[in-house]
Protein backbone atom coordinates (compact mmCIF):
# COMPACT_ATOMS: atom_id res chain seq x y z
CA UNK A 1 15.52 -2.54 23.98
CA UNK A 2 15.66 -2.86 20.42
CA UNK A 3 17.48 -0.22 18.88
CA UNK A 4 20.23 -1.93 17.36
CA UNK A 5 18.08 -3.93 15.11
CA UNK A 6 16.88 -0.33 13.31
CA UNK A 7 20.56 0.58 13.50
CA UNK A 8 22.20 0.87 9.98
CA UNK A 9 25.79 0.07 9.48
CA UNK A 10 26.39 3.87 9.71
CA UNK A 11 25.28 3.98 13.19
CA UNK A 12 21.90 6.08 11.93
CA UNK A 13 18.18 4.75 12.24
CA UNK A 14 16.99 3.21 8.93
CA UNK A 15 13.55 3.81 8.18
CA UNK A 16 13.24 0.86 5.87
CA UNK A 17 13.87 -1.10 8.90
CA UNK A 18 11.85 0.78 11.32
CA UNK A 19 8.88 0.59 8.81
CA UNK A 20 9.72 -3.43 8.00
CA UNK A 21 9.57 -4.58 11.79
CA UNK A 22 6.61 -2.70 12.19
CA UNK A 23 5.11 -3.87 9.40
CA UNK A 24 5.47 -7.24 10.48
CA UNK A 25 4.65 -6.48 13.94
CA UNK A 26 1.43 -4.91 12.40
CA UNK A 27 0.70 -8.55 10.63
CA UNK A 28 1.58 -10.44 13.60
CA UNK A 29 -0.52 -8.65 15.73
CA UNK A 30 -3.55 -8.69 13.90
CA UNK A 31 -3.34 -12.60 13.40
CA UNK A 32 -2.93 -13.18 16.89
CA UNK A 33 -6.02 -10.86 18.09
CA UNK A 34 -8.08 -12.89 15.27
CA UNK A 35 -7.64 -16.20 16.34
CA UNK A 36 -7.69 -14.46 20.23
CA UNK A 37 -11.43 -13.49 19.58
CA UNK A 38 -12.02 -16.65 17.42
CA UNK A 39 -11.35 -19.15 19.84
CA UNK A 40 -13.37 -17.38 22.08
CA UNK A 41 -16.34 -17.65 20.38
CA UNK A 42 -15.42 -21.23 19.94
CA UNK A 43 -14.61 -20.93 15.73
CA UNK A 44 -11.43 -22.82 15.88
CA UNK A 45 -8.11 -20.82 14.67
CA UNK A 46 -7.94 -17.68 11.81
CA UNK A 47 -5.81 -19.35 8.74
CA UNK A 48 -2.90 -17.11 7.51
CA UNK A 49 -4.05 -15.95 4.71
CA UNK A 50 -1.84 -15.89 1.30
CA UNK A 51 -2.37 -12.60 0.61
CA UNK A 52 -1.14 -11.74 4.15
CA UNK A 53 1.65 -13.81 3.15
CA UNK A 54 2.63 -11.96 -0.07
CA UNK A 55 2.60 -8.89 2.16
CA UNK A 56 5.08 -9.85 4.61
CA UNK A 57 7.46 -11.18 2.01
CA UNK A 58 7.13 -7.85 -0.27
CA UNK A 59 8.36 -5.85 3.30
CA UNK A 60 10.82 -8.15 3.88
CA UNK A 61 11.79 -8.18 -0.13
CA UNK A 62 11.97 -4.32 0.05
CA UNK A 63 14.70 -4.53 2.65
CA UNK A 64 16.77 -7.23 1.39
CA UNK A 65 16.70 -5.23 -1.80
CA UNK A 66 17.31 -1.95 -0.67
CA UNK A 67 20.73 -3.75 1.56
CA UNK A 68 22.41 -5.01 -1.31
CA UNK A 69 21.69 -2.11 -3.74
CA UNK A 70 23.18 0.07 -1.16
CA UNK A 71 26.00 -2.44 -0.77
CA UNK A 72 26.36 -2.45 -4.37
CA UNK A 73 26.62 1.25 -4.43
CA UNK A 74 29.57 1.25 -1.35
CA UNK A 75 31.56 -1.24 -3.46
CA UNK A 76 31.35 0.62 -6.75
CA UNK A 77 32.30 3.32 -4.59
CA UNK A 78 35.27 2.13 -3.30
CA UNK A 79 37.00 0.94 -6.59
CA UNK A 80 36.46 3.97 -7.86
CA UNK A 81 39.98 6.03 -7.47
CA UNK A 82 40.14 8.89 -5.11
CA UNK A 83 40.23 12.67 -6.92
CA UNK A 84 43.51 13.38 -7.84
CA UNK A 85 44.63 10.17 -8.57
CA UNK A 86 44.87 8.59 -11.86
CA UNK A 87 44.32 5.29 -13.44
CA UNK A 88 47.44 3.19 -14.59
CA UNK A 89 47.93 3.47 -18.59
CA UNK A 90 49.70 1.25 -20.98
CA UNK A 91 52.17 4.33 -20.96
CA UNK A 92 53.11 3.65 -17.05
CA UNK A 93 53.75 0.47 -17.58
CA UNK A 94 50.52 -1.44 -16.59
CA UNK A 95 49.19 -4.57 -17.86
């Protein structure tokens, strides 16, 4: 149902994704049953804690960082020139 969301660009499963959405899933999931058995016992809704908060975002911070280093990486990769080949000197004629 979901399996191209933990799909990497590679075609592999990423585990930083797997262990992001359930993370969040986790979070979600917890809040909900709260404020299920809260307003059943007639307390009114669960607030979202902050610190709940700063958890979600420092998942969802550890993915977004771990994309663009490993974009960074693939770029840096591919301006690199291939074995065998050699850079243009002053000598060739480059600039």
């Amino acid at each position: 149902m979901f399996g191209g969301i933990f799909q990497g660009s590679d075609g592999s499963v990423s585990t930083t994704r797997v262990v992001t959405v359930l993370s969040v899933a986790v979070v979600l999931g917890i809040y909900i049953v709260q404020n299920i058995i809260s307003m059943h016992a007639g307390k009114g809704y669960v607030d979202f804690p902050a610190n709940t908060v700063m958890v979600l975002l420092v998942t969802l911070g550890a993915k977004v960082g771990q994309h663009i280093s490993e974009n960074a990486f693939k770029e840096k990769a591919s301006m690199e020139p291939a074995e065998g080949e050699k850079e243009p000197t002053a000598a060739d004629g480059a600039k």
